[in-house]
N, C-alpha and C. Protein backbone atom coordinates (compact mmCIF):
# COMPACT_ATOMS: atom_id res chain seq x y z
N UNK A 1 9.62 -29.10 10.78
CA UNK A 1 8.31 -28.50 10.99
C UNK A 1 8.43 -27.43 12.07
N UNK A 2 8.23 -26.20 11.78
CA UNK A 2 8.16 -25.47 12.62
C UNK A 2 6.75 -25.15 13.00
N UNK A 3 6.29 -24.90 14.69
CA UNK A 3 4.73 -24.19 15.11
C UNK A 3 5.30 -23.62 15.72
N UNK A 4 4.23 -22.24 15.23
CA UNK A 4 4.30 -20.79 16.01
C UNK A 4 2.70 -20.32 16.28
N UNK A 5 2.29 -19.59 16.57
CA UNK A 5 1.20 -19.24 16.54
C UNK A 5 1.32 -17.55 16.08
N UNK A 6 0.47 -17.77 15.34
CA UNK A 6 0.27 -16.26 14.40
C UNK A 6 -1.14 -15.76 14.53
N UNK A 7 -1.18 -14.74 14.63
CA UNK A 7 -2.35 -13.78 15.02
C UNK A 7 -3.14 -14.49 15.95
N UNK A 8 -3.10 -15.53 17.03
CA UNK A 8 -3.59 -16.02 17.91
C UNK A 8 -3.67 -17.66 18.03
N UNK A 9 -3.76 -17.93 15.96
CA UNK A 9 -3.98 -18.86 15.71
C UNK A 9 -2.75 -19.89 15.78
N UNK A 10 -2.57 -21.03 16.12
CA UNK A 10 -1.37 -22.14 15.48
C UNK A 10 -1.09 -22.40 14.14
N UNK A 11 -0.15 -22.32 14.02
CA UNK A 11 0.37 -22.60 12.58
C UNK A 11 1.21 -23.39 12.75
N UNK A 12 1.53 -24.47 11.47
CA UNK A 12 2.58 -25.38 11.87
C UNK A 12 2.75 -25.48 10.50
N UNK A 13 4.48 -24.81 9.64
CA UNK A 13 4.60 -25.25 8.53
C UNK A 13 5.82 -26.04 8.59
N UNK A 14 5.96 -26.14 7.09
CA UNK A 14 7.63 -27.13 7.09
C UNK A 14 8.13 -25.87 5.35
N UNK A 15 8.89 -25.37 5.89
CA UNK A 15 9.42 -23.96 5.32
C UNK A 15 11.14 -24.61 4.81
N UNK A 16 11.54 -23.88 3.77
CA UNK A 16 13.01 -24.07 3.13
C UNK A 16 13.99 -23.11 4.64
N UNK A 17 14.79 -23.81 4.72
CA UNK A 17 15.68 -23.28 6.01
C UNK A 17 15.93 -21.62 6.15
N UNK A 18 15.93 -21.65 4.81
CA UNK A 18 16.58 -19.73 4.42
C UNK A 18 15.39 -19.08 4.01
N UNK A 19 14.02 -19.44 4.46
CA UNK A 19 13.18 -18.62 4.05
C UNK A 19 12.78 -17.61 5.33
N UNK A 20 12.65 -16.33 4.84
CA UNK A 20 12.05 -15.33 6.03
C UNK A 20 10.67 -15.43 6.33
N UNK A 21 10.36 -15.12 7.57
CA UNK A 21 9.34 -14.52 8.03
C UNK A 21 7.98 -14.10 7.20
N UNK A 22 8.52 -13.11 6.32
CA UNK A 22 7.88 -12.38 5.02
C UNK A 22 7.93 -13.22 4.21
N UNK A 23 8.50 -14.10 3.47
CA UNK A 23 8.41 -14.86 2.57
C UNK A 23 7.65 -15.68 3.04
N UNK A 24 7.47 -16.44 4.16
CA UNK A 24 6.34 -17.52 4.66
C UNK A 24 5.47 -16.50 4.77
N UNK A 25 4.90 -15.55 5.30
CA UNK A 25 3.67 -15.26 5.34
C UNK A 25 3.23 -14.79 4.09
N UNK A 26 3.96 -14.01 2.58
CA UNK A 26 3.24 -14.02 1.62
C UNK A 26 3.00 -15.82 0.96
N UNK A 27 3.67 -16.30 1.08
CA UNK A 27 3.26 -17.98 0.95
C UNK A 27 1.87 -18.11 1.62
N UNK A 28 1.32 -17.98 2.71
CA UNK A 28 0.56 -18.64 3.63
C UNK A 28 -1.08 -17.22 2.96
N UNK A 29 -0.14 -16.34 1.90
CA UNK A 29 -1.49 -15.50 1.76
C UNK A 29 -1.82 -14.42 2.71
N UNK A 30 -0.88 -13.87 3.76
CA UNK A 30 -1.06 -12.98 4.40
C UNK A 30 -0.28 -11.81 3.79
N UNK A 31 -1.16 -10.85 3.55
CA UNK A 31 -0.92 -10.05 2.26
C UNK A 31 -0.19 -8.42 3.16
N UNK A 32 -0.94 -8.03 4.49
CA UNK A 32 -0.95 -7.28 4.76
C UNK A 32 1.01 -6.70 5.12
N UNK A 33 1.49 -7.60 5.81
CA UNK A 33 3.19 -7.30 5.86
C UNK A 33 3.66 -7.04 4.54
N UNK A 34 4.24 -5.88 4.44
CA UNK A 34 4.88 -5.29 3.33
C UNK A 34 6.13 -5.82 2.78
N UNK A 35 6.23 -5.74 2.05
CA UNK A 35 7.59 -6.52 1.44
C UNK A 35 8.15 -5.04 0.67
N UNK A 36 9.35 -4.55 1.39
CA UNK A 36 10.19 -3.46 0.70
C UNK A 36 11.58 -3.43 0.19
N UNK A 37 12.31 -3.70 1.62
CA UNK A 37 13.47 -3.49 0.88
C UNK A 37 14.76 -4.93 1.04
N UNK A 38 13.80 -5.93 1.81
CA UNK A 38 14.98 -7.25 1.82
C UNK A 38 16.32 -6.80 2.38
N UNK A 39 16.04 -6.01 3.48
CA UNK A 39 17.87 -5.61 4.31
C UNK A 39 17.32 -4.95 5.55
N UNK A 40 16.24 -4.65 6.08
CA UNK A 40 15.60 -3.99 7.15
C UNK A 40 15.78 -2.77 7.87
N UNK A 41 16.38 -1.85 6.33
CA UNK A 41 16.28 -1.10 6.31
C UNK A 41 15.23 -0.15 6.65
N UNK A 42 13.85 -0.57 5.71
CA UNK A 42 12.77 0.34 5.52
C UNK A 42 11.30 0.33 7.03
N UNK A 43 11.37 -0.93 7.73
CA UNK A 43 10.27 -1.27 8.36
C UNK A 43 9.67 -1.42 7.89
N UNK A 44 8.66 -1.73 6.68
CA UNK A 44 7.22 -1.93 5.89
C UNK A 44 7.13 -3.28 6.15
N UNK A 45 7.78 -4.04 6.60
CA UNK A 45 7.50 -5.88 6.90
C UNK A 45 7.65 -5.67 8.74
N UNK A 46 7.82 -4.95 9.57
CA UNK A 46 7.67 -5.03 10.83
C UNK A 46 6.21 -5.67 11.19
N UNK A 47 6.45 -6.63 11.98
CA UNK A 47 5.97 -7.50 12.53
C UNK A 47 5.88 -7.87 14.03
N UNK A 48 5.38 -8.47 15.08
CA UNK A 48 6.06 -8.54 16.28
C UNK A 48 5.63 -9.63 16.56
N UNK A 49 7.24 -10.05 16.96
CA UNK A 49 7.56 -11.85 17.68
C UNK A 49 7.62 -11.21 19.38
N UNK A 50 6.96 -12.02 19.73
CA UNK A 50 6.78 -12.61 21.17
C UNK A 50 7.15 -11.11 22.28
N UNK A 51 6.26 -9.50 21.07
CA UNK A 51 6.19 -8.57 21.59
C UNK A 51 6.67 -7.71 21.02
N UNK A 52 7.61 -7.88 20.60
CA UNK A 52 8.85 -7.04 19.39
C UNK A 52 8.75 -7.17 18.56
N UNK A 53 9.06 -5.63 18.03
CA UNK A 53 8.55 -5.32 16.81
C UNK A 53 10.43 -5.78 15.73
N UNK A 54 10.22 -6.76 14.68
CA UNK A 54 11.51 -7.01 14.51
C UNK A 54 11.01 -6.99 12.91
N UNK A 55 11.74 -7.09 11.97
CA UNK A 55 11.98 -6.84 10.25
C UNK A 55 11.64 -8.32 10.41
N UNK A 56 10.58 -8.32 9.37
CA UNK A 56 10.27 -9.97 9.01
C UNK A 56 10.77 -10.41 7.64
N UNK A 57 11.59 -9.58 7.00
CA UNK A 57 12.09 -10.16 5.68
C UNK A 57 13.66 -10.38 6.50
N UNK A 58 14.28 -9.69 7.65
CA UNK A 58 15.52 -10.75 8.52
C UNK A 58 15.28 -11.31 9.15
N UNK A 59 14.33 -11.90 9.18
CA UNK A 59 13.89 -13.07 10.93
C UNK A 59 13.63 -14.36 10.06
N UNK A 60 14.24 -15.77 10.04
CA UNK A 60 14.24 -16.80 10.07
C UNK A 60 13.06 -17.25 10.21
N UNK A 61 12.02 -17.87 9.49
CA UNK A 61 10.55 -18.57 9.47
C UNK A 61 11.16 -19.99 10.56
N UNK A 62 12.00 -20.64 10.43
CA UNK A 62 12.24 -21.92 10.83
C UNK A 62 12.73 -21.24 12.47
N UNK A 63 13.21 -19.71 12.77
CA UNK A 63 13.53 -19.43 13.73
C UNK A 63 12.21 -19.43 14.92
N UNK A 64 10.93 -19.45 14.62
CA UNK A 64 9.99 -19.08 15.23
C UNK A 64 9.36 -20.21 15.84
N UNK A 65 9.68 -21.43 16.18
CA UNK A 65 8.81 -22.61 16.93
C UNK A 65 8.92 -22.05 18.20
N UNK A 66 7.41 -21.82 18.79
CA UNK A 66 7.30 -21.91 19.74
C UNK A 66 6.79 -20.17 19.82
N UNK A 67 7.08 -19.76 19.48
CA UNK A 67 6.45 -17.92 19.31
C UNK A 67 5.49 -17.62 18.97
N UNK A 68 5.10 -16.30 19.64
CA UNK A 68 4.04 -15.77 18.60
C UNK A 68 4.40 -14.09 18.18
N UNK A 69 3.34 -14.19 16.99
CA UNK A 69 3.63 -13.58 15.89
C UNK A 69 2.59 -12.92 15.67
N UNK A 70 2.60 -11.35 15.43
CA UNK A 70 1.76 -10.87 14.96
C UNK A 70 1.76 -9.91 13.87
N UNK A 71 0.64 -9.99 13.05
CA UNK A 71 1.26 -8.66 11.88
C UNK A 71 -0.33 -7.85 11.75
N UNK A 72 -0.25 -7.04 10.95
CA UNK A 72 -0.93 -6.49 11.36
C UNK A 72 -2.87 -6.53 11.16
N UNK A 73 -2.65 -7.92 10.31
CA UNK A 73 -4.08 -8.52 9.87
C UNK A 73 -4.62 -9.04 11.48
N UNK A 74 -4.03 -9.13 12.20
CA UNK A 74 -4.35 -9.44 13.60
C UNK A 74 -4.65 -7.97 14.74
N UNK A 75 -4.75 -6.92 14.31
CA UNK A 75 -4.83 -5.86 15.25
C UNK A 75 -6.75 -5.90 14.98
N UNK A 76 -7.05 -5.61 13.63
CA UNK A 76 -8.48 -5.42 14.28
C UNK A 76 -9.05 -5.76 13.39
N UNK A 77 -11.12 -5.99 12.57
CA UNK A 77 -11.21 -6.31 11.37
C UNK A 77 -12.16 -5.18 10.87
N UNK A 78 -12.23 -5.28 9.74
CA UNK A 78 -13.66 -4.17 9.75
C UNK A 78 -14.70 -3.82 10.19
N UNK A 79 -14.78 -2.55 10.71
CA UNK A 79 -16.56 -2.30 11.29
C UNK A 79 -15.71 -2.99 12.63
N UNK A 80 -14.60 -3.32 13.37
CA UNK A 80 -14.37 -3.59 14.66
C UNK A 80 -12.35 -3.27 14.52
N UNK A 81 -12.05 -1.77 14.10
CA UNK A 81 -10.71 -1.76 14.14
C UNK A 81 -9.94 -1.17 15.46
N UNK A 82 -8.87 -1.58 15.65
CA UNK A 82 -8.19 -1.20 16.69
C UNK A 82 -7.97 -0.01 17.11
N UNK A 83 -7.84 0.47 18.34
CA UNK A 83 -7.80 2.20 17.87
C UNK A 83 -6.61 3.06 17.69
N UNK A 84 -5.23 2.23 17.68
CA UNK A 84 -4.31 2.53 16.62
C UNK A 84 -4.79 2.57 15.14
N UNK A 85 -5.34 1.77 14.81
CA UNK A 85 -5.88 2.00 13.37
C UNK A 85 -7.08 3.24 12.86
N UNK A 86 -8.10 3.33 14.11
CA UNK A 86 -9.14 4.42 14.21
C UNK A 86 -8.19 5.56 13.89
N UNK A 87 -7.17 5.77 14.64
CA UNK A 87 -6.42 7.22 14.71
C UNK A 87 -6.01 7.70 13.82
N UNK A 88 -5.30 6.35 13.14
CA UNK A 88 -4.48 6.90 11.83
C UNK A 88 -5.67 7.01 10.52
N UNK A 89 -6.77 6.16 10.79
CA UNK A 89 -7.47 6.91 9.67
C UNK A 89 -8.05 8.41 10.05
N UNK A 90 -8.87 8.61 11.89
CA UNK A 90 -9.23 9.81 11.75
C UNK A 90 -8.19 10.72 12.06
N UNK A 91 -7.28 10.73 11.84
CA UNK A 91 -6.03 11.98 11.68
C UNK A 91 -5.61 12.43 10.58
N UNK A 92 -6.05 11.55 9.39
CA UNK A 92 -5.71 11.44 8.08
C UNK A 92 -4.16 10.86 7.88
N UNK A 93 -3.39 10.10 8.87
CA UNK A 93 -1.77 9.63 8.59
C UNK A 93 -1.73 8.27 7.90
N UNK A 94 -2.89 8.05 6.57
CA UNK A 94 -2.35 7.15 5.76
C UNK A 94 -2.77 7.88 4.70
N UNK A 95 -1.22 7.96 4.08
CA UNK A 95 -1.03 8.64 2.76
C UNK A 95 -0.99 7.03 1.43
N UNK A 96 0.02 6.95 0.96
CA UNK A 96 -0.13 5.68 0.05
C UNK A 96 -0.23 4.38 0.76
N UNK A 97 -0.11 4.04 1.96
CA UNK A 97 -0.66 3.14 3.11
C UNK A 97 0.71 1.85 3.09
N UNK A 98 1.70 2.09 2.28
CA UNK A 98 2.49 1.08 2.34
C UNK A 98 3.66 0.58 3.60
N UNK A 99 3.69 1.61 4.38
CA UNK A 99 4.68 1.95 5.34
C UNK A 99 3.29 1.33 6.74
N UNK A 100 2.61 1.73 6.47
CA UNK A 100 1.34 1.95 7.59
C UNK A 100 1.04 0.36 7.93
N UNK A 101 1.42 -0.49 7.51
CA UNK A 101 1.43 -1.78 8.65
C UNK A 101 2.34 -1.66 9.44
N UNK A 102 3.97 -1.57 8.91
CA UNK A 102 5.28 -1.13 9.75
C UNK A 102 5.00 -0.41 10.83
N UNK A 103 4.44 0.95 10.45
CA UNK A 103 4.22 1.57 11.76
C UNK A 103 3.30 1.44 12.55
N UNK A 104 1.89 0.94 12.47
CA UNK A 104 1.26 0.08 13.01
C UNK A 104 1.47 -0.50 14.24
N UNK A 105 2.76 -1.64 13.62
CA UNK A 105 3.14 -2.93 14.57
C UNK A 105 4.13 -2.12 15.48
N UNK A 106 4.78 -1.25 14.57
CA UNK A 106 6.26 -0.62 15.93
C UNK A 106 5.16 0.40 17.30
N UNK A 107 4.32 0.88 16.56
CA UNK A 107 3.49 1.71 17.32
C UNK A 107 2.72 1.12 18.33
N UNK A 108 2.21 -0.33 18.10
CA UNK A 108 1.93 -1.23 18.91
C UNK A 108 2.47 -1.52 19.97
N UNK A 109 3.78 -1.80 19.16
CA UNK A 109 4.78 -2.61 20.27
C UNK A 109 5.10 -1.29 21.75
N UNK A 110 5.25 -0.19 21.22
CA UNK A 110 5.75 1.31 22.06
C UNK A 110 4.83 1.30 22.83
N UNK A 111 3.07 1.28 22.61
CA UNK A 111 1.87 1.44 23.37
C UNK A 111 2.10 0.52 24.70
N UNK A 112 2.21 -0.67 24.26
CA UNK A 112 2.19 -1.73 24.90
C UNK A 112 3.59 -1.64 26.16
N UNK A 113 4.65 -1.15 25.97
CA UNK A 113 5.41 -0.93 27.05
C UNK A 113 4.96 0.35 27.59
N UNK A 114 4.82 1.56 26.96
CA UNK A 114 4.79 2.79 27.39
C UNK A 114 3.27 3.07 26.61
N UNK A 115 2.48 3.12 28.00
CA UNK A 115 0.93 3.74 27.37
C UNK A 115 0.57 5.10 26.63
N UNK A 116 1.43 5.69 27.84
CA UNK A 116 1.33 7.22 27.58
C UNK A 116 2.28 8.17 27.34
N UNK A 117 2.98 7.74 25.68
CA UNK A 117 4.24 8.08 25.54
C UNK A 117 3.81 9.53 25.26
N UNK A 118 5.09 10.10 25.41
CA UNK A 118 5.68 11.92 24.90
C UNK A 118 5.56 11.51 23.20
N UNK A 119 5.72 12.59 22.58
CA UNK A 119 5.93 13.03 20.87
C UNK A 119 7.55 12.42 20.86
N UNK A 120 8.34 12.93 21.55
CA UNK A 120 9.83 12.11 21.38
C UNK A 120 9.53 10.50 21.45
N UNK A 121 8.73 10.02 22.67
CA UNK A 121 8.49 8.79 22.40
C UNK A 121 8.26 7.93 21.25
N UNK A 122 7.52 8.37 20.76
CA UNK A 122 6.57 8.02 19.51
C UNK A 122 7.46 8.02 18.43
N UNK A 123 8.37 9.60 18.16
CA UNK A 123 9.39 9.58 17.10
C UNK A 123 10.50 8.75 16.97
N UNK A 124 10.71 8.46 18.28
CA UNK A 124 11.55 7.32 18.48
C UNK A 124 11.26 6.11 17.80
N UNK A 125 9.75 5.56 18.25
CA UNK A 125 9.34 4.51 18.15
C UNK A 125 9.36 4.27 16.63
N UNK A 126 9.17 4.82 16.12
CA UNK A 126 8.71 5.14 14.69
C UNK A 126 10.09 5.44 13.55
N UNK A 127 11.34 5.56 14.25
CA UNK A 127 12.16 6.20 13.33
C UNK A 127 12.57 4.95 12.69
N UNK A 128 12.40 3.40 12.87
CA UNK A 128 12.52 2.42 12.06
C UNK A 128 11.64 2.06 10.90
N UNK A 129 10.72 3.35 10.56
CA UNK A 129 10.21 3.01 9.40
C UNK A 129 9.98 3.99 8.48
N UNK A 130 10.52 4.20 7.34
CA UNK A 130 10.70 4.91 6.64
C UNK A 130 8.88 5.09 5.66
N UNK A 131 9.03 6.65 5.42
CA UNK A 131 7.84 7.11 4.88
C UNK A 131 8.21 8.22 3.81
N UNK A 132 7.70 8.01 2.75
CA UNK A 132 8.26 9.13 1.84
C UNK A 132 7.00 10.33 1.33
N UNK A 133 5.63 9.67 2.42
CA UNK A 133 4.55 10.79 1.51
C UNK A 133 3.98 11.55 2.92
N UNK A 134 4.19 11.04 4.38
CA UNK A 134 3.27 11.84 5.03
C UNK A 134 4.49 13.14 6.02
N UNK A 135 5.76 12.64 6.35
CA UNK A 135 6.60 13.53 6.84
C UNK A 135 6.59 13.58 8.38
N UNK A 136 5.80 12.02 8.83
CA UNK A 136 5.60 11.63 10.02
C UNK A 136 4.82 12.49 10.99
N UNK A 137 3.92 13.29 10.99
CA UNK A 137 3.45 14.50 11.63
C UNK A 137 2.07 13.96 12.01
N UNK A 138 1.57 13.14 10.72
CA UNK A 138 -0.06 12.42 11.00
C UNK A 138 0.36 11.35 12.15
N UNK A 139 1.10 10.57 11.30
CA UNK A 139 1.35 9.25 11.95
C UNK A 139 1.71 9.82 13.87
N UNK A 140 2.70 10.53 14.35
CA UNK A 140 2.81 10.84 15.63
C UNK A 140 1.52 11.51 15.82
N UNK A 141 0.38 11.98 15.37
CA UNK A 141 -0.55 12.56 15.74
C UNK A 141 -1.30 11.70 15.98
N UNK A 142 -1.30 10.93 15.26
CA UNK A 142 -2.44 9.39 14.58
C UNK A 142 -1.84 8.39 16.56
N UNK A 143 -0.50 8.01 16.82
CA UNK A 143 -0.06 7.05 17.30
C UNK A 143 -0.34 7.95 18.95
N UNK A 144 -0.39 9.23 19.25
CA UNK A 144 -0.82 9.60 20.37
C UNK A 144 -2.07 9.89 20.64
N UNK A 145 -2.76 9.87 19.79
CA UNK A 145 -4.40 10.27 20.20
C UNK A 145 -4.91 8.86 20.31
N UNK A 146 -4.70 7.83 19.56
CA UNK A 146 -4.17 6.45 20.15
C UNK A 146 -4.01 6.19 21.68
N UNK A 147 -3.06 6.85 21.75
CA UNK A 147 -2.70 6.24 23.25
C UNK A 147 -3.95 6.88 24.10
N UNK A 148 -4.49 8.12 23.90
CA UNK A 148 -5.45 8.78 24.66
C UNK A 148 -6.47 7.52 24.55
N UNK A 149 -7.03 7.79 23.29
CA UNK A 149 -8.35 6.41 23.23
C UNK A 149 -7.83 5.46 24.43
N UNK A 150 -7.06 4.80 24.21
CA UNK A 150 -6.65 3.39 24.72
C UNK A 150 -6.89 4.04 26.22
N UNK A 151 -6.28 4.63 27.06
CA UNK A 151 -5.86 5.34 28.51
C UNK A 151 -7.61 5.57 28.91
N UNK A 152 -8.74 6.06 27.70
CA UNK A 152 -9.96 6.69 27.85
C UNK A 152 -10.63 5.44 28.49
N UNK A 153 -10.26 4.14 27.74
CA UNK A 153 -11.01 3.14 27.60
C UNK A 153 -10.98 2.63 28.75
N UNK A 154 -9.69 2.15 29.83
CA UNK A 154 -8.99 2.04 30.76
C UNK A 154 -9.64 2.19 31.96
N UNK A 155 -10.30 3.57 31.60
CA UNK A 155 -10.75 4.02 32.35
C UNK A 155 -11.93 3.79 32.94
């Protein structure tokens, strides 16, 4: 039996030894982590354990007792979204939206150490997730006007 706590909540399953991260959470019905490429290559299943943003189709479900976990059904809900999420819709940086939890959570994770990152920052942060429709230009636009909101709020 593994407990972790996910999006705030406790969870306590009893999972097959070799199942991932991603595979327990489409089990459990959490739809939003992307399932792409099974080698963590792409980022579209980035997720963040206990802060870090790590590939949830390579992270061990049975590895997580005692962690927490977040994806991105936990950032904000409708009519009350996060303002990483505000940005990337009012910037227009969700194109087919499949990549856009991945970067989401890595964009999260970057905010959260570094408030007020540079454009290199951000590209950095971001180069673990592959996008084939926006050319990353929204998304770094989307993930720094972000950080402004957040810094505004702060205030």
């Amino acid at each position: 039996m593994t407990e972790f706590h996910l999006n705030g909540q406790l969870v306590r399953v009893d999972s097959p030894v070799n199942w991932s991260l991603l595979r327990l959470l489409r089990e459990q019905r959490w739809w939003g982590t992307k399932h792409g490429c099974e080698g963590g290559e792409c980022g579209a299943c980035a997720v963040l354990v206990d802060g870090r943003a790590v590939p949830s189709c390579l992270t061990l479900a049975h590895s997580l007792h005692g962690k927490r976990v977040e994806t991105v059904e936990g950032l904000g809900k409708p009519g009350d979204l996060h303002p990483l999420q505000e940005a990337f819709v009012d910037v227009g940086a969700i194109q087919c939206g499949y990549c856009t939890p991945g970067m989401l959570m890595a964009s999260l994770e970057l905010l959260r150490r570094i408030p007020d990152p540079t454009e290199a920052d951000v590209r950095d942060a971001l180069t673990g997730t592959l996008c084939r429709c926006t050319g990353y230009v929204k998304p770094v636009e989307a993930v720094l006007l972000a950080a402004q909101k957040m810094q505004e709020e702060l205030s």
